[in-house]
C-alpha atoms as a PDB file:
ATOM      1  CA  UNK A   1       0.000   0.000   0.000  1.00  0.00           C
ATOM      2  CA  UNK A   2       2.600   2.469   0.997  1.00  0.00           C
ATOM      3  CA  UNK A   3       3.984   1.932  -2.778  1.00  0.00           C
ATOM      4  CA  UNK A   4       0.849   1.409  -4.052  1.00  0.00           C
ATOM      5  CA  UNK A   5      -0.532   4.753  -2.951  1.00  0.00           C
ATOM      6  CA  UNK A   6       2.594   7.031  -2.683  1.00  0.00           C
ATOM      7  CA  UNK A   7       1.837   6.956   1.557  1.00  0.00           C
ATOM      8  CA  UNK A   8       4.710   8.562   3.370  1.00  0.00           C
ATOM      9  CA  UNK A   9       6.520   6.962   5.907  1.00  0.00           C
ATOM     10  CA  UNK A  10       5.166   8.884   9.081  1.00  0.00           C
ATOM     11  CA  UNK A  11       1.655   9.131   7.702  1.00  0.00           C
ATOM     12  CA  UNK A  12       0.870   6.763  11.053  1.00  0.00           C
ATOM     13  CA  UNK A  13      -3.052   6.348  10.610  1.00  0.00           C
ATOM     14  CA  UNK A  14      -2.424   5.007   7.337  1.00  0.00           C
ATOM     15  CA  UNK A  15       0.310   2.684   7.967  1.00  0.00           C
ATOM     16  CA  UNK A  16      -1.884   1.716  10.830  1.00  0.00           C
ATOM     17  CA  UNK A  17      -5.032   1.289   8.302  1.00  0.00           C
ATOM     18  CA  UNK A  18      -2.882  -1.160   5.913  1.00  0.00           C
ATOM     19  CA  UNK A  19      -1.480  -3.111   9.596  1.00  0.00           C
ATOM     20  CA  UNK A  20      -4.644  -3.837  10.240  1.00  0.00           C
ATOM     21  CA  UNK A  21      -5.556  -4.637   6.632  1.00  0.00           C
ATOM     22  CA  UNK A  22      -2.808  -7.225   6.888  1.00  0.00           C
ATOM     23  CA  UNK A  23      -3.442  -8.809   9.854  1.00  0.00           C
ATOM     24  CA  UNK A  24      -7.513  -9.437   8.925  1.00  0.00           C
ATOM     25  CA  UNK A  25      -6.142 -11.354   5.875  1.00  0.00           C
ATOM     26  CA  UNK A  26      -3.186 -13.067   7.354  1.00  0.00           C
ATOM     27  CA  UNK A  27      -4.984 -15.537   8.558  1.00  0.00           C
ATOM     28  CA  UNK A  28      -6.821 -16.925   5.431  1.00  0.00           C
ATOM     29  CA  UNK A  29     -10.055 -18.124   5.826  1.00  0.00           C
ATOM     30  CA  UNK A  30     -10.609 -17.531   9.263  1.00  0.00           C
ATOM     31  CA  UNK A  31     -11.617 -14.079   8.144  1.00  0.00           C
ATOM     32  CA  UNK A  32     -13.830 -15.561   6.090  1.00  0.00           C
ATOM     33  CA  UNK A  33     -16.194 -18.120   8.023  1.00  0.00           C
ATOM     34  CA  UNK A  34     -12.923 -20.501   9.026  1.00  0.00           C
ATOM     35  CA  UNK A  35     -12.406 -21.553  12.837  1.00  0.00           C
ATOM     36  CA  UNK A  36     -15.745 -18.835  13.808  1.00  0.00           C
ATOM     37  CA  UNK A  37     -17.610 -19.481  16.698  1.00  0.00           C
ATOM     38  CA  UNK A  38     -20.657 -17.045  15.567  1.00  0.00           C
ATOM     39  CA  UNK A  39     -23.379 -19.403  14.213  1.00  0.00           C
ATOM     40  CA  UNK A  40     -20.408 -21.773  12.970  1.00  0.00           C
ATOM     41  CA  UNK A  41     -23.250 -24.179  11.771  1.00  0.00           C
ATOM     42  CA  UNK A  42     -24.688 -21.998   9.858  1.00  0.00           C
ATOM     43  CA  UNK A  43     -21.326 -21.435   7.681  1.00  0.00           C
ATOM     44  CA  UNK A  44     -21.883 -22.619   4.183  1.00  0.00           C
ATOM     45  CA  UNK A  45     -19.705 -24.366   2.411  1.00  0.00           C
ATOM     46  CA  UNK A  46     -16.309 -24.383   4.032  1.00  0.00           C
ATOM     47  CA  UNK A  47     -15.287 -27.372   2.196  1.00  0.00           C
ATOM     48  CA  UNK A  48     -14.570 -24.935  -0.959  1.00  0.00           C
ATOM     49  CA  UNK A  49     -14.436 -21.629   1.215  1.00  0.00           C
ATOM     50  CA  UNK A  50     -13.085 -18.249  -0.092  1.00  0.00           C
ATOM     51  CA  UNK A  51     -10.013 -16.414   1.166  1.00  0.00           C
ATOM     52  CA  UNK A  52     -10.661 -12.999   1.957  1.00  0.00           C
ATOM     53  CA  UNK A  53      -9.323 -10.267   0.072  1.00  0.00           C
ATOM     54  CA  UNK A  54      -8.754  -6.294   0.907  1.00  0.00           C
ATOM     55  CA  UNK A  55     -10.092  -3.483  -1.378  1.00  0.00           C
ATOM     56  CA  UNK A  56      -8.121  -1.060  -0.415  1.00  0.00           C
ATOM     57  CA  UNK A  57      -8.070   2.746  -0.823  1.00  0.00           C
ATOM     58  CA  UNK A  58      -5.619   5.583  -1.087  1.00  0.00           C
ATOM     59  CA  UNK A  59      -7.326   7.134   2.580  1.00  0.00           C
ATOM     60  CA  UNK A  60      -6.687   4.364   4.201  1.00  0.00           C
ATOM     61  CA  UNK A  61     -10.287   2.758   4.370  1.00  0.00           C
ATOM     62  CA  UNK A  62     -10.442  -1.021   3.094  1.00  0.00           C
ATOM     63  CA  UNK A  63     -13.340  -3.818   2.130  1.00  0.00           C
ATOM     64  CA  UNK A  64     -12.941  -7.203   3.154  1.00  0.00           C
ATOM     65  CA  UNK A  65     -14.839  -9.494   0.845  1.00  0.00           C
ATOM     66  CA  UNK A  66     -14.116 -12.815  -0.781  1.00  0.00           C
ATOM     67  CA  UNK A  67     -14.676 -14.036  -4.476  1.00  0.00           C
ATOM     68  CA  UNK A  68     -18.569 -14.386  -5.705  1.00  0.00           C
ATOM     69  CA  UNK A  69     -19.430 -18.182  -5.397  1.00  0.00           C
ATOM     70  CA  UNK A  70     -17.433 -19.626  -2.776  1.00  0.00           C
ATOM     71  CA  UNK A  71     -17.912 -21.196   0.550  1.00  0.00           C
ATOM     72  CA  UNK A  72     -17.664 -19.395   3.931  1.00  0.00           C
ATOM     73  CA  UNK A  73     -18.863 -16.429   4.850  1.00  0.00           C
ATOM     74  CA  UNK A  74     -17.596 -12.415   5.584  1.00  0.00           C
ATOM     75  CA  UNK A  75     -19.612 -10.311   8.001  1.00  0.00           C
ATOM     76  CA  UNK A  76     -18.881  -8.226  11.182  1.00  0.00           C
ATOM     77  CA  UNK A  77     -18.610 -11.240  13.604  1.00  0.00           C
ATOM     78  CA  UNK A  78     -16.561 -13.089  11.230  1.00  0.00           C
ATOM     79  CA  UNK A  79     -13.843  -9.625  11.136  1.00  0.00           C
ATOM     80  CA  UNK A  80     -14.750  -9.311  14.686  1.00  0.00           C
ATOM     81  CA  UNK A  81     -12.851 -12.608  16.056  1.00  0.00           C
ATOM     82  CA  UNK A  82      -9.959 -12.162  13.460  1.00  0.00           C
ATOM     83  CA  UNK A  83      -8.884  -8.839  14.839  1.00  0.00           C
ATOM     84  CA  UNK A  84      -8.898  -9.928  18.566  1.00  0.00           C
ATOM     85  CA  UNK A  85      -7.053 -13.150  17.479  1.00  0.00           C
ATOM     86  CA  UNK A  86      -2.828 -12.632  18.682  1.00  0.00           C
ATOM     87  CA  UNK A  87      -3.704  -8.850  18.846  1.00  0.00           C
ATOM     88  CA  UNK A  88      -2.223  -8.847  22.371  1.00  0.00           C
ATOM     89  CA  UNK A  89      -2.501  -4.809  24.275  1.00  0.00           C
ATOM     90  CA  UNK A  90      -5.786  -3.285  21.642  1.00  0.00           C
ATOM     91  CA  UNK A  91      -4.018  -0.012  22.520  1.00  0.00           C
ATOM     92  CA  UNK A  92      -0.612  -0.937  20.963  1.00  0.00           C
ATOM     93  CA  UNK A  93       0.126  -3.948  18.444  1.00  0.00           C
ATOM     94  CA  UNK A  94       3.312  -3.046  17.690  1.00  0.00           C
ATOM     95  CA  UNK A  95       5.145  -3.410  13.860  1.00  0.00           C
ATOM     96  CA  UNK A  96       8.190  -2.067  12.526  1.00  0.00           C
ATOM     97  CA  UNK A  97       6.772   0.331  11.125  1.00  0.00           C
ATOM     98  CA  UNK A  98       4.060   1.932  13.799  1.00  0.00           C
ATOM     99  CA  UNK A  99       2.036   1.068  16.480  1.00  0.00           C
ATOM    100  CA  UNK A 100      -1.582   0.199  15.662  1.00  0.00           C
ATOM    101  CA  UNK A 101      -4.518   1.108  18.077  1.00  0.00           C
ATOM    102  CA  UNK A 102      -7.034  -1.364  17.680  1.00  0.00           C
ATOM    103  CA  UNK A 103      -9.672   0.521  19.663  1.00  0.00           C
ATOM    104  CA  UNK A 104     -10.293   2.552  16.941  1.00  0.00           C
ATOM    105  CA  UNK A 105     -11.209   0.511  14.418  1.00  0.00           C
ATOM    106  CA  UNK A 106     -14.806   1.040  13.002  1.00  0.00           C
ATOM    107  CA  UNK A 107     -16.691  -1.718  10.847  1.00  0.00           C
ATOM    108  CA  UNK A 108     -19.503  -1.432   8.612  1.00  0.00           C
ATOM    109  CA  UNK A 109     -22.033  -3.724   6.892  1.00  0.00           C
ATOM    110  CA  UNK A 110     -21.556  -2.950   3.365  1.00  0.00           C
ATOM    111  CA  UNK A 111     -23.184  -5.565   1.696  1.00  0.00           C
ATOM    112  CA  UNK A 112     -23.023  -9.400   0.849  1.00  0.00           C
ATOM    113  CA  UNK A 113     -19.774 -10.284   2.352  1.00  0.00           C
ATOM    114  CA  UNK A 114     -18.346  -7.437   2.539  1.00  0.00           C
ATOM    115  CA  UNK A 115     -17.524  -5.369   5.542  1.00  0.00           C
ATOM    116  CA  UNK A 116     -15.758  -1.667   5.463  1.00  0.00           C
ATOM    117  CA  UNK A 117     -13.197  -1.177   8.051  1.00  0.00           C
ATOM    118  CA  UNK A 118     -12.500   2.633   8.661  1.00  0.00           C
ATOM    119  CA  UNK A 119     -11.317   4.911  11.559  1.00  0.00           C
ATOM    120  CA  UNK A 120      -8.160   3.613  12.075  1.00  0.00           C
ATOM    121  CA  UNK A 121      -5.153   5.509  14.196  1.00  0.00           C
ATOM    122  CA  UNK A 122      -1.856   4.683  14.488  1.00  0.00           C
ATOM    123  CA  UNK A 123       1.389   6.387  16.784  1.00  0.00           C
ATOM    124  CA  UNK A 124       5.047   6.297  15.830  1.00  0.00           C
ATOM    125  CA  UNK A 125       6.948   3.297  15.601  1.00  0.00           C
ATOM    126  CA  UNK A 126       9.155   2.250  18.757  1.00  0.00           C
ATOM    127  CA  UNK A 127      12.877   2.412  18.256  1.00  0.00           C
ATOM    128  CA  UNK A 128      13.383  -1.363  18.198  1.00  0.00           C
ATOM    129  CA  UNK A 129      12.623  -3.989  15.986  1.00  0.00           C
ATOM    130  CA  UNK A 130      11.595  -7.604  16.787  1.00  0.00           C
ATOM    131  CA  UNK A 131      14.261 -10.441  16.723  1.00  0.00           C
ATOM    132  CA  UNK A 132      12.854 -14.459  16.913  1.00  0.00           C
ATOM    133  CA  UNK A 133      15.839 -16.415  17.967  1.00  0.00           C
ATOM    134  CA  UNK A 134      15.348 -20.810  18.101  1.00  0.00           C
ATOM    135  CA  UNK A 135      17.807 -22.683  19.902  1.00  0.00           C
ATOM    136  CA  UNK A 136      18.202 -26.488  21.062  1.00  0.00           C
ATOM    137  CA  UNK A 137      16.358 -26.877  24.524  1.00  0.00           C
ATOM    138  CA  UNK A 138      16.814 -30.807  25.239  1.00  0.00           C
ATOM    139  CA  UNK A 139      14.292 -33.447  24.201  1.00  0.00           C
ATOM    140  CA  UNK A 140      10.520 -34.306  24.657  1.00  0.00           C
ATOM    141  CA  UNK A 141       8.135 -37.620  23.865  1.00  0.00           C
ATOM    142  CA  UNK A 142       4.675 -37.565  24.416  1.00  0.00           C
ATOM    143  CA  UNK A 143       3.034 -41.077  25.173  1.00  0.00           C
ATOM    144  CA  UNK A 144      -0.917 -41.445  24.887  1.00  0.00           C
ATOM    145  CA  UNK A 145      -3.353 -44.315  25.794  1.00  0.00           C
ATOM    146  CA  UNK A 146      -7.370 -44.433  26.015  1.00  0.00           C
ATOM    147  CA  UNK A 147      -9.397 -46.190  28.763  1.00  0.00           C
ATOM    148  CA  UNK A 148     -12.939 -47.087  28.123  1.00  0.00           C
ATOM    149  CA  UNK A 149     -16.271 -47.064  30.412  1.00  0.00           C
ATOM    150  CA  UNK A 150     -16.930 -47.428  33.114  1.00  0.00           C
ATOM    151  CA  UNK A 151     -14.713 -45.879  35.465  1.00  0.00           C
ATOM    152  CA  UNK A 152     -12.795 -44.432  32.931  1.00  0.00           C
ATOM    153  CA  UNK A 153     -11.111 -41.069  34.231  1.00  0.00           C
ATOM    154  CA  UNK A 154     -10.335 -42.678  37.392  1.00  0.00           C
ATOM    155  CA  UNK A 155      -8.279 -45.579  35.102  1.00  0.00           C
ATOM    156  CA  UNK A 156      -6.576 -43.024  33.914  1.00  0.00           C
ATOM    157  CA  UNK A 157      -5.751 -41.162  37.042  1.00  0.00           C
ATOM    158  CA  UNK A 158      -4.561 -44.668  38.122  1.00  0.00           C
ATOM    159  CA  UNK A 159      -2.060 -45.411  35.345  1.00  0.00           C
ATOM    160  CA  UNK A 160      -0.528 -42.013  35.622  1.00  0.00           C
ATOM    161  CA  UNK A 161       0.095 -42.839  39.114  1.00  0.00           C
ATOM    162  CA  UNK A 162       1.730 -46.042  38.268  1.00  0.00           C
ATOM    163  CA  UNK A 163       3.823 -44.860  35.326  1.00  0.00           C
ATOM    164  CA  UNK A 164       4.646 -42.085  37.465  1.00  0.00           C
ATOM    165  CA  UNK A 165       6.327 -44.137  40.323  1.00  0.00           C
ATOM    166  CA  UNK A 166       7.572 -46.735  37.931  1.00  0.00           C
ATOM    167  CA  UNK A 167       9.818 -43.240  36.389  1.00  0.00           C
ATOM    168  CA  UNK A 168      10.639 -42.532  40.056  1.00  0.00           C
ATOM    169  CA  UNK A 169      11.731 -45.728  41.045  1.00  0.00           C
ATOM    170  CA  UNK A 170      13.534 -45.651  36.971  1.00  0.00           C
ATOM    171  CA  UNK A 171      15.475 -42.539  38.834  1.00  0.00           C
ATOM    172  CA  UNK A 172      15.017 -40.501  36.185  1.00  0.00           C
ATOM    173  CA  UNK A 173      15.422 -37.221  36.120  1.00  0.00           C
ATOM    174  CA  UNK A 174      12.991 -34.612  33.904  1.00  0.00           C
ATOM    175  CA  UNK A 175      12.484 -30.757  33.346  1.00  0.00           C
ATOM    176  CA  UNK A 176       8.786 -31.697  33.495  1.00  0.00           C
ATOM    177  CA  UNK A 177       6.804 -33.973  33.431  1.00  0.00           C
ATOM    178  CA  UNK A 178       3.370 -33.320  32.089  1.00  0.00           C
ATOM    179  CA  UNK A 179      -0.008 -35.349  32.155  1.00  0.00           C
ATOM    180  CA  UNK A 180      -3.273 -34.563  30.727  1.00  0.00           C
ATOM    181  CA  UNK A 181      -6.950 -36.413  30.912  1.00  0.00           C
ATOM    182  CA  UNK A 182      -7.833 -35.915  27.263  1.00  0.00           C
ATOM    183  CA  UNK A 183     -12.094 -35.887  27.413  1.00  0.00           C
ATOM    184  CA  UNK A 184     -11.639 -34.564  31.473  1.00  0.00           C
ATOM    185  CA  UNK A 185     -10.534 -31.312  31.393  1.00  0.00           C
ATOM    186  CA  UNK A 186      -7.441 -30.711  29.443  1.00  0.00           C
ATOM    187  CA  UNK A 187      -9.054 -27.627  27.358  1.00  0.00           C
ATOM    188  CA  UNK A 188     -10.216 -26.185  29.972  1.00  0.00           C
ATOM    189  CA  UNK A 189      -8.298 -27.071  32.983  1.00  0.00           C
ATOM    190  CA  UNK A 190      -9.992 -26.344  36.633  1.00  0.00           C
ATOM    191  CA  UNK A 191     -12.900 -24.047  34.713  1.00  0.00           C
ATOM    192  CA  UNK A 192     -13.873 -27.484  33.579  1.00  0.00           C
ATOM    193  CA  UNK A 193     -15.006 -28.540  36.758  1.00  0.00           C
ATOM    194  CA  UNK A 194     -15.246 -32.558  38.225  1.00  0.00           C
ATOM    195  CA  UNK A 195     -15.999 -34.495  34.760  1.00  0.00           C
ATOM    196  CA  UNK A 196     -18.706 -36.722  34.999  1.00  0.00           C
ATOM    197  CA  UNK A 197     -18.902 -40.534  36.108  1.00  0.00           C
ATOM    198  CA  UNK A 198     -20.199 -42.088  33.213  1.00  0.00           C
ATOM    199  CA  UNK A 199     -17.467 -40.902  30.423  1.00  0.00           C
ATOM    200  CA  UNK A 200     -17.185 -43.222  27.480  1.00  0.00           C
ATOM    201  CA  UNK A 201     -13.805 -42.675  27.436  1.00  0.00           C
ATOM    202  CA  UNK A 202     -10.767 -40.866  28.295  1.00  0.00           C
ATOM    203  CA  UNK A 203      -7.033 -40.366  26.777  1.00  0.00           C
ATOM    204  CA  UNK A 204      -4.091 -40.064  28.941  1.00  0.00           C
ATOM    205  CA  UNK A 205      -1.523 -37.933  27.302  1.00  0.00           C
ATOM    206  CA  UNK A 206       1.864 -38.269  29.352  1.00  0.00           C
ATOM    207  CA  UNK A 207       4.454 -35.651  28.021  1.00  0.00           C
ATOM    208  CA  UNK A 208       8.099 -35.202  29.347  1.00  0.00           C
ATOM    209  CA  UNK A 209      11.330 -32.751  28.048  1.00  0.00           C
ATOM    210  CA  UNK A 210      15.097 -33.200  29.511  1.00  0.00           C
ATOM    211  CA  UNK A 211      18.231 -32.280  28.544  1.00  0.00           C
ATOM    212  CA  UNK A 212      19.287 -35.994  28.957  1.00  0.00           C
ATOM    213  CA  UNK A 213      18.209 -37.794  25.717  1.00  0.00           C
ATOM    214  CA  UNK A 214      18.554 -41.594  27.316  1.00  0.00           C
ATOM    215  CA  UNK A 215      16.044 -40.607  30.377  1.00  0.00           C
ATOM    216  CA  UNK A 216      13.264 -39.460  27.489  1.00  0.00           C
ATOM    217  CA  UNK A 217      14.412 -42.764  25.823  1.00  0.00           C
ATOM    218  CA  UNK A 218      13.535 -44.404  28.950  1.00  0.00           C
ATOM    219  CA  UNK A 219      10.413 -43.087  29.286  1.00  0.00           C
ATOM    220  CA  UNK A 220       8.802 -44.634  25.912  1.00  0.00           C
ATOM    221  CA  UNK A 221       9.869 -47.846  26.746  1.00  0.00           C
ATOM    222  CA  UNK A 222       7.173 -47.643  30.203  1.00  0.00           C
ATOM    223  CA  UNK A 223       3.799 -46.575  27.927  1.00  0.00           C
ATOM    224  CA  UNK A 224       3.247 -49.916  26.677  1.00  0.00           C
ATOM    225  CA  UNK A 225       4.061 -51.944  29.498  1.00  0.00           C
ATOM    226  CA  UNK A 226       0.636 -50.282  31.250  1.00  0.00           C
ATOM    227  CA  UNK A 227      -1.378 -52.205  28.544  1.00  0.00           C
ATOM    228  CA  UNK A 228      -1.011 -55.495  30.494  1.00  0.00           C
ATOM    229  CA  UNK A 229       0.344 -53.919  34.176  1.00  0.00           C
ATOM    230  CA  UNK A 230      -2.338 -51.156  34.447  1.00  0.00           C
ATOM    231  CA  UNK A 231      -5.890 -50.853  34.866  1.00  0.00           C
ATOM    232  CA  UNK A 232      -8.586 -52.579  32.411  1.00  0.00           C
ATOM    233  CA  UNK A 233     -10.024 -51.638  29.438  1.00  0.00           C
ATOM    234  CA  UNK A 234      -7.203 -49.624  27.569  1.00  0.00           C
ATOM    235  CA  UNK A 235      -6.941 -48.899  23.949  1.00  0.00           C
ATOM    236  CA  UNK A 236      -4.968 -46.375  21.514  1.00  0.00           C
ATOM    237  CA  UNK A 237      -1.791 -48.050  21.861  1.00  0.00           C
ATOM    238  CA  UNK A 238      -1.565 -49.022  17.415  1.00  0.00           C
ATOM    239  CA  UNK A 239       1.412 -46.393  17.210  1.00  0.00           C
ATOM    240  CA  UNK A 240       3.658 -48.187  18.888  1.00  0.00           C
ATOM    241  CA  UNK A 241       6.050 -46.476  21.140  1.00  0.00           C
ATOM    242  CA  UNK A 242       6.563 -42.463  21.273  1.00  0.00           C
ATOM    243  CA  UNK A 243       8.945 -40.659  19.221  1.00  0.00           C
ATOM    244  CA  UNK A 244      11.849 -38.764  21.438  1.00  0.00           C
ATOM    245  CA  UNK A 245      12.364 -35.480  19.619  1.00  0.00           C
ATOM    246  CA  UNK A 246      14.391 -32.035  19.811  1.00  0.00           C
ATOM    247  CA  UNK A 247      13.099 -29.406  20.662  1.00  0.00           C
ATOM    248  CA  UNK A 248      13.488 -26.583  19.156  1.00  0.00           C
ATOM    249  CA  UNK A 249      12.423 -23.749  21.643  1.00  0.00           C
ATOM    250  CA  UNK A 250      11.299 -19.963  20.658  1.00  0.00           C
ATOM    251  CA  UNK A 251      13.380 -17.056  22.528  1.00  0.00           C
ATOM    252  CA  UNK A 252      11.964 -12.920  21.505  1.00  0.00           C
ATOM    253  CA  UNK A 253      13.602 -10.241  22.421  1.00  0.00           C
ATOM    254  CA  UNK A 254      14.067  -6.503  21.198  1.00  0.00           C
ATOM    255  CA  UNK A 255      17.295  -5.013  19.255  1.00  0.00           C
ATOM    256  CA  UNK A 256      17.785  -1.499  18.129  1.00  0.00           C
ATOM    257  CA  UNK A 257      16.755  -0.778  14.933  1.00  0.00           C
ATOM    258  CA  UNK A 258      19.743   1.475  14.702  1.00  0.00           C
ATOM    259  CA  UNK A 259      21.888  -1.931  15.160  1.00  0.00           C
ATOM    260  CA  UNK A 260      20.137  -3.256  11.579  1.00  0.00           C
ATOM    261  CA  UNK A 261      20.772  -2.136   7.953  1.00  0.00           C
ATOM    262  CA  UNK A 262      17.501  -3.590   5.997  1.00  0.00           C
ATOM    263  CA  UNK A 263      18.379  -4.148   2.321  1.00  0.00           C
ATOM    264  CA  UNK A 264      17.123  -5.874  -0.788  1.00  0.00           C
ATOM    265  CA  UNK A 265      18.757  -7.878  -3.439  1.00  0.00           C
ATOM    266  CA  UNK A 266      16.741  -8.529  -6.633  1.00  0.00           C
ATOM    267  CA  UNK A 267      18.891 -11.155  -8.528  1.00  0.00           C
ATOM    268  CA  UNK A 268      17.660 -11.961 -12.426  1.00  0.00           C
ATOM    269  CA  UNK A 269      17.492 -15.525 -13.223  1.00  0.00           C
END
């Protein structure tokens, strides 16, 4: 946009107004009827949905709309849960190149899927830019069996007990060690409440991360013993034993744009 329509660097609401533009879109489909919670059923069509796209003009104001005859659907609510979705502060999502202030943003009904957006400020950008650094944090496997009705949740309660003193006794050593009750809570944690009695079923999901490769080893090799050593009715065990893998963990942090020279190369084939 800011080639597109000759906008100047500092011109703040703009930059703001195409920010936002971006970030409705970025995305896909979720702008457009994908992952919605508003009326979700009532969503046609998402097996051949339609990306949104942005009509953008020279003041800054955009359309978001999607091509004539495809799934999904564009409205308010649709835009709506896009925006809030990794917006983080409303009064400051942060870019390199301003800060965008989501409180201001105004949307309109302005037809068949298609919603204006208009309104937008923006402030100056902050002197630092943005740096995503990965680096090698040790390993993780993630082991997962199902228990069936009745009793179910409390089978599983009971074989993560038993796994867990088996590792204990194993003297093995972990970062973490991480169990959840797949079908009892493990969206929604402690909002979820005390699951009911008569689940079908329930998955335990048994995670753990070390430094020490051999202890995570370890750990796959105790899943499937709790097929025969554990409590009844278990299932979900087809995959065999878990993977160990590397992971790869995610460190931000903030450098000086002044410490950065941005530059393009276009090389011609």
């Amino acid at each position: 946009m800011i080639h597109e329509f000759g906008w100047a660097a500092n011109d703040w609401n703009r930059l703001a107004a195409g920010t936002i533009a971006g970030h409705i879109i970025e995305c896909g489909a979720q702008a457009s009827g994908g992952n919605c919670q508003y009326e979700w059923r009532s969503i046609p069509d998402l097996a051949d949905v339609g990306f949104p796209i942005a009509e953008a003009s020279p003041d800054g104001t955009f359309v978001i709309t999607k091509h004539e005859g495809t799934g999904g659907r564009v409205n308010i609510p649709s835009i709506k849960e896009q925006l809030v979705y990794e917006m983080g502060n409303p009064h400051e999502y942060i870019t390199p190149d301003c800060v965008a202030d989501f409180t201001t943003i105004r949307l309109e009904d302005a037809g068949p899927d298609r919603v204006r957006v208009y309104g937008i400020a923006g402030r100056p950008a902050t002197e630092f830019l943005k740096v995503s650094i990965s680096y090698s944090a040790g390993f993780k496997a993630v082991g997962t069996l199902v228990y069936a009705w009745p009793d179910a949740f409390e089978k599983a309660q009971a074989a993560d007990k038993i796994l867990r003193t088996r590792l204990d006794r194993l003297k093995l050593n972990f970062d973490q060690v991480l169990t959840e009750f797949v079908g009892a809570g493990a969206t929604h944690g402690a909002l979820a409440g005390d699951p009911p009695r008569d689940l079908p079923e329930v998955q335990l999901r048994v995670g753990v991360r070390g430094e020490n490769r051999s202890a995570v080893e370890r750990f796959t090799k105790e899943i499937a013993p709790l097929i025969l050593t554990g409590p009844p009715a278990v299932t979900g065990f087809a995959g065999g034993r878990p993977k160990v893998e590397e992971i790869v963990a995610y460190w931000p942090a903030l450098i000086p744009k002044e410490e950065i020279t941005p530059w393009v190369q276009v090389i011609e084939a």
